[in-house]
PDB file of N, CA and C in Angstrom:
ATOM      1  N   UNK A   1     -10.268 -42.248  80.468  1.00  0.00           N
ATOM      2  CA  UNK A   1      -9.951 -43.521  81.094  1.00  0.00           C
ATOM      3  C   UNK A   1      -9.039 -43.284  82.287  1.00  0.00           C
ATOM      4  N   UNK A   2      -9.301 -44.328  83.344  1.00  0.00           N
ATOM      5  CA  UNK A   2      -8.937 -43.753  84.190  1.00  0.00           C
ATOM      6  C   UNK A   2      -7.757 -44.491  84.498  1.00  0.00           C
ATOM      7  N   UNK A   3      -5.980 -44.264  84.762  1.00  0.00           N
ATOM      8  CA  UNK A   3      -5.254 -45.112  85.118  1.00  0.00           C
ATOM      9  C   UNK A   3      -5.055 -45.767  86.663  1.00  0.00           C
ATOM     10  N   UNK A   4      -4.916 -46.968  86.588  1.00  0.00           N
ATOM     11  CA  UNK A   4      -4.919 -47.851  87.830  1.00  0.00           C
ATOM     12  C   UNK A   4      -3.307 -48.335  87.987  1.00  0.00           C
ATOM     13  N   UNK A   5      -3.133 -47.588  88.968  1.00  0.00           N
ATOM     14  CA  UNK A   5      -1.573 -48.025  89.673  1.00  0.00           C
ATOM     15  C   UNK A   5      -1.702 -49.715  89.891  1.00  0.00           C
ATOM     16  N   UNK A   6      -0.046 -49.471  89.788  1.00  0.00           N
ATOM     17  CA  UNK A   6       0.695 -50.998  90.023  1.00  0.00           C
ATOM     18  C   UNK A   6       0.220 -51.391  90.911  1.00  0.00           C
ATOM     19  N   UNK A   7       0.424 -51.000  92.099  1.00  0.00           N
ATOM     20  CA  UNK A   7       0.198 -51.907  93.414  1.00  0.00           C
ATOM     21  C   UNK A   7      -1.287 -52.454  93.387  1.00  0.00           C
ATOM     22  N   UNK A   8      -2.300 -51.594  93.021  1.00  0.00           N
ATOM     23  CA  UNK A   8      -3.914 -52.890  92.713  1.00  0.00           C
ATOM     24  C   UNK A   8      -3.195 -54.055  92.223  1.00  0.00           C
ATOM     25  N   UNK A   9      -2.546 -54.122  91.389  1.00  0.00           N
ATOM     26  CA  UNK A   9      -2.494 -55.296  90.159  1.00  0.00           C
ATOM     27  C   UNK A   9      -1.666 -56.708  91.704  1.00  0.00           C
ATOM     28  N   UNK A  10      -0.659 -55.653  91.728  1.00  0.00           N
ATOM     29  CA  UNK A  10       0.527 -56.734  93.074  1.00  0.00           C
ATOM     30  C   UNK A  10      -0.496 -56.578  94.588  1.00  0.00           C
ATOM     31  N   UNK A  11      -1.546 -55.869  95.110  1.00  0.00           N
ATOM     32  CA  UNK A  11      -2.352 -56.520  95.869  1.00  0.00           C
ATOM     33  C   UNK A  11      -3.195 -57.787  95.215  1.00  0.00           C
ATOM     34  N   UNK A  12      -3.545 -57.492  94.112  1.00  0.00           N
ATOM     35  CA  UNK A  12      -4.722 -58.655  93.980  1.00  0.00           C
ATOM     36  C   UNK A  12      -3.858 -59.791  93.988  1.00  0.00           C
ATOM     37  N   UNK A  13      -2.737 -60.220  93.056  1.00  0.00           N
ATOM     38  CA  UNK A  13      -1.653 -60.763  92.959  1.00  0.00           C
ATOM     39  C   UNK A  13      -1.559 -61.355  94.721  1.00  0.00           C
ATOM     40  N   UNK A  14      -1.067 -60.594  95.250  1.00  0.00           N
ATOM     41  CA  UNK A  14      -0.514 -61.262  96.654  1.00  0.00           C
ATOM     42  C   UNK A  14      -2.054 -61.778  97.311  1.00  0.00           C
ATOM     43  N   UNK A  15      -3.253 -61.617  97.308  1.00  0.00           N
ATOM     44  CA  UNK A  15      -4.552 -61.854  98.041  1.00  0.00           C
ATOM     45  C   UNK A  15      -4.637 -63.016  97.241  1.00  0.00           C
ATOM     46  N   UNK A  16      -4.181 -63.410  95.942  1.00  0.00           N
ATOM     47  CA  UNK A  16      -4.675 -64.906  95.345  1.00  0.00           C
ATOM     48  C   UNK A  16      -3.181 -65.532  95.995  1.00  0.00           C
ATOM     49  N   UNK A  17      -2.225 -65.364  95.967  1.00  0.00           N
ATOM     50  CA  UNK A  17      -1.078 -66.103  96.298  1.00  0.00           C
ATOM     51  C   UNK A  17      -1.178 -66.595  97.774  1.00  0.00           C
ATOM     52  N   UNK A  18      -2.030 -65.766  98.523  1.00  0.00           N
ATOM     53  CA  UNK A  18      -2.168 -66.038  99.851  1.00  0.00           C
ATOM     54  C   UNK A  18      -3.348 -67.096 100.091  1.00  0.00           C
ATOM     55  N   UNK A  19      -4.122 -67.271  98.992  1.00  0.00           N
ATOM     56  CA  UNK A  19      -5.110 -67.998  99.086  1.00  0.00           C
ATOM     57  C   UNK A  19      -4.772 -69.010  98.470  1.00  0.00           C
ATOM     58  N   UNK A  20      -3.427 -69.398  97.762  1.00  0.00           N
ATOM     59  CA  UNK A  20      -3.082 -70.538  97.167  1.00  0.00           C
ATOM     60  C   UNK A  20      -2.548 -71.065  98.408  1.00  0.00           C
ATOM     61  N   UNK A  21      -1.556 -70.321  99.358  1.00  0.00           N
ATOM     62  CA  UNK A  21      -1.191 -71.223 100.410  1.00  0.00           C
ATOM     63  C   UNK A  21      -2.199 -71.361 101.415  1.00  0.00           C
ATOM     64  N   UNK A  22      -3.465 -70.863 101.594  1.00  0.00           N
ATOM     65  CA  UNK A  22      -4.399 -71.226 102.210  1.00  0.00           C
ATOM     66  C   UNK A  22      -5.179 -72.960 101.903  1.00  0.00           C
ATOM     67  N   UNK A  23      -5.264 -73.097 100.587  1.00  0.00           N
ATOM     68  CA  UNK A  23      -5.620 -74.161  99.867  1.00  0.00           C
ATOM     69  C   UNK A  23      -4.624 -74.902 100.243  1.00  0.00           C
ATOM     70  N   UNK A  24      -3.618 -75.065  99.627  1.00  0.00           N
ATOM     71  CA  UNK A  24      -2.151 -75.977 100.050  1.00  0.00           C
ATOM     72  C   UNK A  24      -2.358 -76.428 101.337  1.00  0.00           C
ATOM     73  N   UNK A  25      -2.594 -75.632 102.330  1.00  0.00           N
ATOM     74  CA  UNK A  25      -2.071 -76.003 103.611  1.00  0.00           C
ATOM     75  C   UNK A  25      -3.770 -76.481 104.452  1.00  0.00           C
ATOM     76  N   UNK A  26      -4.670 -76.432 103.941  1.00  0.00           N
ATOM     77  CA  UNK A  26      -6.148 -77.189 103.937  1.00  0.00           C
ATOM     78  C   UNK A  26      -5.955 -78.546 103.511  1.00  0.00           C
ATOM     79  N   UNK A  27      -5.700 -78.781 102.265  1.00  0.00           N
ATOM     80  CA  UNK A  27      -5.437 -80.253 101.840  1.00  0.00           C
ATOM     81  C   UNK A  27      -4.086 -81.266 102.779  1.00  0.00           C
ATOM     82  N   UNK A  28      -2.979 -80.520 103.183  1.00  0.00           N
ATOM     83  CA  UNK A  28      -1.676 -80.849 103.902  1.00  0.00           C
ATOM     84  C   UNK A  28      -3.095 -81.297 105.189  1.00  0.00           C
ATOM     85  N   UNK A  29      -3.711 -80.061 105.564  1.00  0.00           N
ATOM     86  CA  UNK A  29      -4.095 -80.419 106.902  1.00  0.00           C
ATOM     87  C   UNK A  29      -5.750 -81.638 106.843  1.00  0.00           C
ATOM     88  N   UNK A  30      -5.723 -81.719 105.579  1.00  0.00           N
ATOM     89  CA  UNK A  30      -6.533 -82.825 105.926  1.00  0.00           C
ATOM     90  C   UNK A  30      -6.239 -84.158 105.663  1.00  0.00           C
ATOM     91  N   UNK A  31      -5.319 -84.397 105.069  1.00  0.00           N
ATOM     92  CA  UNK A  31      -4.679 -85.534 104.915  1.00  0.00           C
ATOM     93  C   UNK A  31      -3.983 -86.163 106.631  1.00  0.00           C
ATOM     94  N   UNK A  32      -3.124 -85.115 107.117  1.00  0.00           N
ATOM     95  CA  UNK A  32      -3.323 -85.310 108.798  1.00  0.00           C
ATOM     96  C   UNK A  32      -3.771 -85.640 109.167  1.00  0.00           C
ATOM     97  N   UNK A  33      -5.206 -84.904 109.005  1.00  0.00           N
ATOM     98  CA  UNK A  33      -6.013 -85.817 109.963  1.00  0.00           C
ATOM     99  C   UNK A  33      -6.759 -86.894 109.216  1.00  0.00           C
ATOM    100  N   UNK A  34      -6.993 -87.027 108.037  1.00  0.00           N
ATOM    101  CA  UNK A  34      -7.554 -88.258 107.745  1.00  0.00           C
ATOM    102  C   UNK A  34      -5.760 -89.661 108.258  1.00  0.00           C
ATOM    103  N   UNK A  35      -5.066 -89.872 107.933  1.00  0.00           N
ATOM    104  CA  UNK A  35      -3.888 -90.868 108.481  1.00  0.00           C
ATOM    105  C   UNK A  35      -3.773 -90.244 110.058  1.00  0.00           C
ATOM    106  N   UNK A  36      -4.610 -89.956 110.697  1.00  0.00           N
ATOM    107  CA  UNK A  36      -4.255 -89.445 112.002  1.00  0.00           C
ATOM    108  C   UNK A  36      -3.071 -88.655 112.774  1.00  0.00           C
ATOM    109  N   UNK A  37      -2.304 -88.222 112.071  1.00  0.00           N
ATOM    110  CA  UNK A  37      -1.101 -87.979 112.560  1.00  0.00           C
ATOM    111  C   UNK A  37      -1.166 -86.766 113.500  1.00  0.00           C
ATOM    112  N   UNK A  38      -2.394 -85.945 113.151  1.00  0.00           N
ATOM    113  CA  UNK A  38      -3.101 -84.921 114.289  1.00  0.00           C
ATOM    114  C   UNK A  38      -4.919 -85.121 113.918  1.00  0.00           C
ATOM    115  N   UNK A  39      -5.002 -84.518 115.169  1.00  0.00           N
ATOM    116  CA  UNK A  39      -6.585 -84.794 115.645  1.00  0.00           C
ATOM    117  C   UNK A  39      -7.034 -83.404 115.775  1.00  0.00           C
ATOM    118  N   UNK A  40      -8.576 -83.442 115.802  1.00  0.00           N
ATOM    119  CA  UNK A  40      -9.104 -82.113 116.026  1.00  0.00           C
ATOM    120  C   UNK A  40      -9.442 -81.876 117.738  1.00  0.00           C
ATOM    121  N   UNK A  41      -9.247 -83.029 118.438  1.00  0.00           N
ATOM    122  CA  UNK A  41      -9.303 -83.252 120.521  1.00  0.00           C
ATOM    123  C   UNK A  41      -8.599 -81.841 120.437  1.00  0.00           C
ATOM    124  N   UNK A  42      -7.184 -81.706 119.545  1.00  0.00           N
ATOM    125  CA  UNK A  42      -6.470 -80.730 120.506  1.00  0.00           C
ATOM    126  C   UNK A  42      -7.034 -79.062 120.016  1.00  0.00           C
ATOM    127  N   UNK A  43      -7.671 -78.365 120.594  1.00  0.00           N
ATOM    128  CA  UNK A  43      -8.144 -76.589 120.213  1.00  0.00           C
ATOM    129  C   UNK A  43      -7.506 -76.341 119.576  1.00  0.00           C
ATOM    130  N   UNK A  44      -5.920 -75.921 118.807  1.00  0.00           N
ATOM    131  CA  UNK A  44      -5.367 -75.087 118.461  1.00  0.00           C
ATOM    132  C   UNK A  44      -5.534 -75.678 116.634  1.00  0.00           C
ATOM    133  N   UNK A  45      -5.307 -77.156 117.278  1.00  0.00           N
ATOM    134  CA  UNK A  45      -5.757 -77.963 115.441  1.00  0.00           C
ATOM    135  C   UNK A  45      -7.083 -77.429 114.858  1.00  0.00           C
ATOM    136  N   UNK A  46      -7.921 -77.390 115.792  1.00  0.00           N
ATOM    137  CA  UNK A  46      -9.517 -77.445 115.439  1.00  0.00           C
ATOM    138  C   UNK A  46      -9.542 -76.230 115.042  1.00  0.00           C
ATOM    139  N   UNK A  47      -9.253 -75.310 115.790  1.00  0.00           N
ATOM    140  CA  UNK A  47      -9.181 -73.783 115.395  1.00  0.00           C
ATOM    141  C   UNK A  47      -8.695 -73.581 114.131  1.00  0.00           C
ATOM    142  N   UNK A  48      -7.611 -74.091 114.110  1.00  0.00           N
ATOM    143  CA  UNK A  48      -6.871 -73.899 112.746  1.00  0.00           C
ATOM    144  C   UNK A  48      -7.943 -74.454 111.405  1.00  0.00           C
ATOM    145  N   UNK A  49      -7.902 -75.346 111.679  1.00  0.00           N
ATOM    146  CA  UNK A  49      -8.847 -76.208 110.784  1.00  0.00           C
ATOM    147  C   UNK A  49     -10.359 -75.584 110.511  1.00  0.00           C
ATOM    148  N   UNK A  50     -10.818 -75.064 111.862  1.00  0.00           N
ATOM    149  CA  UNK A  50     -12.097 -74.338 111.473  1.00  0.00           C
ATOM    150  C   UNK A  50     -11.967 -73.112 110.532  1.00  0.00           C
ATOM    151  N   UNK A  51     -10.973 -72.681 110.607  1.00  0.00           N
ATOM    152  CA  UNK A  51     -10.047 -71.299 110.085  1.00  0.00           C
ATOM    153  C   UNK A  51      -9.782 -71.444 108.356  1.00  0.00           C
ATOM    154  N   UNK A  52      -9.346 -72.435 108.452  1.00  0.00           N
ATOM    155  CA  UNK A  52      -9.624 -73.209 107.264  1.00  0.00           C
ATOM    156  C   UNK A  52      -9.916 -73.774 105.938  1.00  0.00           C
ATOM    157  N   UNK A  53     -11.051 -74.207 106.869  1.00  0.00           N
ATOM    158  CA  UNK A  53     -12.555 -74.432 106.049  1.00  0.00           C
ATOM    159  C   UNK A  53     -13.612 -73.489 105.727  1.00  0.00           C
ATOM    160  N   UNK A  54     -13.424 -72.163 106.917  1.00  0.00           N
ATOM    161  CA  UNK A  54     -14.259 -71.442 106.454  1.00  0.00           C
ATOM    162  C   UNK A  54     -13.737 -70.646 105.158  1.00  0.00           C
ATOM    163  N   UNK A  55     -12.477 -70.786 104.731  1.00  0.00           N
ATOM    164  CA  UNK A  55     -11.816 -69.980 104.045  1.00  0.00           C
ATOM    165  C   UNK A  55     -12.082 -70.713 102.609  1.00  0.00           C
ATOM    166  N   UNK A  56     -12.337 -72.246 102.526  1.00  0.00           N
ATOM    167  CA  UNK A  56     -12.002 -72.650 101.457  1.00  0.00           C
ATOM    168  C   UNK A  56     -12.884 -73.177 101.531  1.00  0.00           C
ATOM    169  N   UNK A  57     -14.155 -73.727 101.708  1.00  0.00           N
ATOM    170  CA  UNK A  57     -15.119 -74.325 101.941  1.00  0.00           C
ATOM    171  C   UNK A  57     -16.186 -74.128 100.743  1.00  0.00           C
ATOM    172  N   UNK A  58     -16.776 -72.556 101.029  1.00  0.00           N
ATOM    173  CA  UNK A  58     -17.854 -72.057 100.047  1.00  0.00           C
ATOM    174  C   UNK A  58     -17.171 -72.521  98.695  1.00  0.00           C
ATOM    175  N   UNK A  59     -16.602 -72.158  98.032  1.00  0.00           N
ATOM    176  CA  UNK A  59     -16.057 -71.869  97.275  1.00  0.00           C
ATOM    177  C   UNK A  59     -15.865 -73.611  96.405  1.00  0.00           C
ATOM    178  N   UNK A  60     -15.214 -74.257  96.961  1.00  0.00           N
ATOM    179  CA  UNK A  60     -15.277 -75.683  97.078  1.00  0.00           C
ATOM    180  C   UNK A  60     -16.176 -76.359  96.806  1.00  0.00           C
ATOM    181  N   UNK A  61     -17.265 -76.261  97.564  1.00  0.00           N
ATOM    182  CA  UNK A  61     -19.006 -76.864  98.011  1.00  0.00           C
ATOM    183  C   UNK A  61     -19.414 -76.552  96.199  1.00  0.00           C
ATOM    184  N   UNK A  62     -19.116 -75.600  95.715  1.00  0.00           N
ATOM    185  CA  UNK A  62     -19.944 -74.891  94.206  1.00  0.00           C
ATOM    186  C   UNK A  62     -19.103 -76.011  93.547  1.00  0.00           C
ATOM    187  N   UNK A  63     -17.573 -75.915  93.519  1.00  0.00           N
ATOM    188  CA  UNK A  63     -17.023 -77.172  92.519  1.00  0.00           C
ATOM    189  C   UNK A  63     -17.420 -78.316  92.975  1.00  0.00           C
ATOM    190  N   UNK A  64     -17.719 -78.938  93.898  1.00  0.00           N
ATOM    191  CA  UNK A  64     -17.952 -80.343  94.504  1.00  0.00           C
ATOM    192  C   UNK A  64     -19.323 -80.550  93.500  1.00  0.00           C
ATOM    193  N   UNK A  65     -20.461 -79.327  93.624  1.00  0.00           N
ATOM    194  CA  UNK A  65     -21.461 -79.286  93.214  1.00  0.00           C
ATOM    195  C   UNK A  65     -21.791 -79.683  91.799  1.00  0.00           C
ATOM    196  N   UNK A  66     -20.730 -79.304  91.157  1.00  0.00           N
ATOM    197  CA  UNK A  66     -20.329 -79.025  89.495  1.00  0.00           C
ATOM    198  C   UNK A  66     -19.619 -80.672  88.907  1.00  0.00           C
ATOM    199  N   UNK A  67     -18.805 -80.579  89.862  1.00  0.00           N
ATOM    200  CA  UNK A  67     -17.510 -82.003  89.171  1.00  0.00           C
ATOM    201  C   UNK A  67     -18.756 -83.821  89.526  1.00  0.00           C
ATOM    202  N   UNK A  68     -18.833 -84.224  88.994  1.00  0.00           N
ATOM    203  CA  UNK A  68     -18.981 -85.621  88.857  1.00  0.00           C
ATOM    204  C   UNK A  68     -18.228 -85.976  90.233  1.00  0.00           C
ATOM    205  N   UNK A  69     -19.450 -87.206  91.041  1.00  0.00           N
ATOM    206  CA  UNK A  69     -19.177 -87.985  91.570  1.00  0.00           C
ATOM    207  C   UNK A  69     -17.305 -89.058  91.313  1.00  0.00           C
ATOM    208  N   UNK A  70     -16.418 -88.697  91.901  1.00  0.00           N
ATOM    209  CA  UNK A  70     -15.191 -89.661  91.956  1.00  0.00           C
ATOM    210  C   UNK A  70     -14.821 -90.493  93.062  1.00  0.00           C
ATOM    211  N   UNK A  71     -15.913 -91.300  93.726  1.00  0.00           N
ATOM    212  CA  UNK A  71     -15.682 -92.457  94.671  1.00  0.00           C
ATOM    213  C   UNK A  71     -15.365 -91.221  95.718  1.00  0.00           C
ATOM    214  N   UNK A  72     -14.130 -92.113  96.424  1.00  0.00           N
ATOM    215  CA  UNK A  72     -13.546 -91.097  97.508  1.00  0.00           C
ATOM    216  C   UNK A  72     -12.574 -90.142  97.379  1.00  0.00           C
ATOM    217  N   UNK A  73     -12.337 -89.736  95.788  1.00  0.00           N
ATOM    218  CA  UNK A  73     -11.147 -88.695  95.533  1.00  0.00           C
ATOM    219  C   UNK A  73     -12.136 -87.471  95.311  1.00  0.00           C
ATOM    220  N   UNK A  74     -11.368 -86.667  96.167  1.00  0.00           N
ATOM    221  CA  UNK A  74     -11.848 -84.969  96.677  1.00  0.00           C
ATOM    222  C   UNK A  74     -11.054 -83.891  95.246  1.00  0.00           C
ATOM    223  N   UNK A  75     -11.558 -83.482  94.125  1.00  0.00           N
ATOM    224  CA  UNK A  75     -10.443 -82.875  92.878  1.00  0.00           C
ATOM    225  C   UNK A  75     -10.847 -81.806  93.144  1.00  0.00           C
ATOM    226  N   UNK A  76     -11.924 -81.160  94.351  1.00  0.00           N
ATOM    227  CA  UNK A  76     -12.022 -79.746  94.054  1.00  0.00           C
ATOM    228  C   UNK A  76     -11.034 -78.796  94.222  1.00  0.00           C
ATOM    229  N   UNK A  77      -9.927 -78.957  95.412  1.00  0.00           N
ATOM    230  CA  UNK A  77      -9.003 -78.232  95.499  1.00  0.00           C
ATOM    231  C   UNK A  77      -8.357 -77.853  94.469  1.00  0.00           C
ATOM    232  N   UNK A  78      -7.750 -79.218  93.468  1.00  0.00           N
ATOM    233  CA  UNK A  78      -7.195 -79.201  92.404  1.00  0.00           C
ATOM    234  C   UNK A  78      -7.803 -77.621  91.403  1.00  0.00           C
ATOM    235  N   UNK A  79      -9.054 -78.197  90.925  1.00  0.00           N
ATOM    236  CA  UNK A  79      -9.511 -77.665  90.409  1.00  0.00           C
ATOM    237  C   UNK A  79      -9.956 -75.749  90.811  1.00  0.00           C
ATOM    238  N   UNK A  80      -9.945 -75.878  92.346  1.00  0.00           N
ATOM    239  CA  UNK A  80      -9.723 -74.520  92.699  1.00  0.00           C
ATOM    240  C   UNK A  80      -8.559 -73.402  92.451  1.00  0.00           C
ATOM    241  N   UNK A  81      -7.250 -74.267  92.539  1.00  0.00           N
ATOM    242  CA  UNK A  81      -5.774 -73.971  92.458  1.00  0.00           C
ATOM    243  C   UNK A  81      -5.686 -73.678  90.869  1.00  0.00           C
ATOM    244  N   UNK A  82      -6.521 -74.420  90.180  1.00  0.00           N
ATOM    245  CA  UNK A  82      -6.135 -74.085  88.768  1.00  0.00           C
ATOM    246  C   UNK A  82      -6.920 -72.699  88.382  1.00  0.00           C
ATOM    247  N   UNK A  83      -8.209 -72.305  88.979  1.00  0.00           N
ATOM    248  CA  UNK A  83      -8.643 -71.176  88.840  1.00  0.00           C
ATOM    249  C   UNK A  83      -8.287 -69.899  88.772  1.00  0.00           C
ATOM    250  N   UNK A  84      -7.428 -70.120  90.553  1.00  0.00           N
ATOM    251  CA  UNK A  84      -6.823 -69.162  91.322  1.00  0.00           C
ATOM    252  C   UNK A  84      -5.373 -68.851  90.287  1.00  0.00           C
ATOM    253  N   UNK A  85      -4.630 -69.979  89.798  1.00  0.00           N
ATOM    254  CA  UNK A  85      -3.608 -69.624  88.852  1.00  0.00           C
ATOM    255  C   UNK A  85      -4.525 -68.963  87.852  1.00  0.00           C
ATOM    256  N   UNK A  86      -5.431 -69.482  87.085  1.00  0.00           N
ATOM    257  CA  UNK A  86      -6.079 -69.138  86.145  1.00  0.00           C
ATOM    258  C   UNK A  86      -6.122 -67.189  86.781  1.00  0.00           C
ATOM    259  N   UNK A  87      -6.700 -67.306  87.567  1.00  0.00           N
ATOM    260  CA  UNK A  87      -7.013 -65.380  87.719  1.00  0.00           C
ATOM    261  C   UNK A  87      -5.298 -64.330  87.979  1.00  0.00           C
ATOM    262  N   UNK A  88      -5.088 -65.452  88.534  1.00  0.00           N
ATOM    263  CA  UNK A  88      -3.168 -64.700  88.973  1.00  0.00           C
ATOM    264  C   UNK A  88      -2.824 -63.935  87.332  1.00  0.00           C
ATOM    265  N   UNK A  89      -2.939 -65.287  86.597  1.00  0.00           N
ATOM    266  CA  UNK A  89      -2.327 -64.672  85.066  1.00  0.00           C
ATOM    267  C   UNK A  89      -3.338 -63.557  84.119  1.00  0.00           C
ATOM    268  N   UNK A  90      -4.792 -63.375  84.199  1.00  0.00           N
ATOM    269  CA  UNK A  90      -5.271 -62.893  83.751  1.00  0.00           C
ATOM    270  C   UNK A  90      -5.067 -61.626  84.326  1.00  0.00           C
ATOM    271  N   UNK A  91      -4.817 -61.719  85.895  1.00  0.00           N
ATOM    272  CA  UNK A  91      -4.008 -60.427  86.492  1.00  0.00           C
ATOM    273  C   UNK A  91      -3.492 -59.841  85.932  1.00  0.00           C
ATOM    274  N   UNK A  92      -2.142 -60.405  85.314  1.00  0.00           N
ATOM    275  CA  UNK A  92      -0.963 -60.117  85.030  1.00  0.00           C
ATOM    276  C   UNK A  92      -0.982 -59.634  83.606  1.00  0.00           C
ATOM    277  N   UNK A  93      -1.753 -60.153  82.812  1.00  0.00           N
ATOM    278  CA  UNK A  93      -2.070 -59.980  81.635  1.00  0.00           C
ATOM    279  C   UNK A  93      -3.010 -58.388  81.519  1.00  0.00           C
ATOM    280  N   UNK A  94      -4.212 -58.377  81.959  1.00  0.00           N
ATOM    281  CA  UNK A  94      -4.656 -56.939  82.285  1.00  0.00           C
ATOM    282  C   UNK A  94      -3.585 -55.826  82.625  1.00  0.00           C
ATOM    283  N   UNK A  95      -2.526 -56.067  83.167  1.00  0.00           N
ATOM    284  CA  UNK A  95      -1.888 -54.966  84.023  1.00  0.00           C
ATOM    285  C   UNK A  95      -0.879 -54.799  82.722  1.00  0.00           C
ATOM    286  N   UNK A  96      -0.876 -55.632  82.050  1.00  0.00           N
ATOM    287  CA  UNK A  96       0.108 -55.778  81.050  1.00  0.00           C
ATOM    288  C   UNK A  96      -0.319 -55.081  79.587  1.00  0.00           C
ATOM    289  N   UNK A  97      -1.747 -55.276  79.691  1.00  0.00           N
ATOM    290  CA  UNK A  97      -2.886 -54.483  78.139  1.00  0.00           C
ATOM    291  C   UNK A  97      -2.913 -53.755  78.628  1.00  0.00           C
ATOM    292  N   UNK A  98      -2.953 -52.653  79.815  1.00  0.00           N
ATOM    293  CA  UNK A  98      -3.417 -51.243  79.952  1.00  0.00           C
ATOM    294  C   UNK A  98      -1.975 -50.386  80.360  1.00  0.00           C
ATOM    295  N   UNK A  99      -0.787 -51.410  80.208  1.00  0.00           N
ATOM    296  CA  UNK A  99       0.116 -50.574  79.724  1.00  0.00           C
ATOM    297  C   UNK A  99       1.466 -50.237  81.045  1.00  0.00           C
ATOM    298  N   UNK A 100       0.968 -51.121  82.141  1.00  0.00           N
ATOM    299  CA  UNK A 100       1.689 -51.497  83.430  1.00  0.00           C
ATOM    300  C   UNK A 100       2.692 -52.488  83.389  1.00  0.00           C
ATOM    301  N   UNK A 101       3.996 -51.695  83.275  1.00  0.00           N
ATOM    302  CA  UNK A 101       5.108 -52.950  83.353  1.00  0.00           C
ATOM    303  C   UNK A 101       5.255 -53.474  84.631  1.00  0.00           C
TER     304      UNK A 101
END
């Protein structure tokens, strides 16, 4: 068997943590622009925003696909964030059965 250093365990760790504030800051930025408080007129929003969506989109589209119709409430994020925790700890837990403090 082959042993797998710490740092895999604290990269994967930091690549989901980075994708939790990716999510966070998708929902922040669409609420913006749905109450208008920024627009996509200006490039650097749109960019951002295209930046985004491509990041959180796929991924999304499969839960949208899955969850029941809820009027105009959007729960996939929710439900993404709980995943992404969901894999953080199973992380942590693996690194923890094969014997990695």
């Amino acid at each position: 068997m082959q042993i797998i250093p710490m740092p895999f365990f604290l990269l994967i760790d930091a690549i989901l943590q980075l994708y939790t504030f990716i999510v966070f800051a998708m929902v922040i930025m669409s609420w913006l622009l749905g109450f208008n408080v920024i627009n996509r007129h200006n490039q650097v929003v749109d960019m951002i925003w295209r930046t985004l969506m491509t990041m959180t989109e796929p991924l999304m589209r499969r839960i949208r696909n899955v969850l029941p119709s809820m009027g105009g409430l959007d729960l996939s994020p929710l439900v993404l964030l709980l995943g992404v925790f969901f894999l953080r700890e199973m992380n942590q837990w693996v690194a923890l059965r094969i014997g990695i403090p």
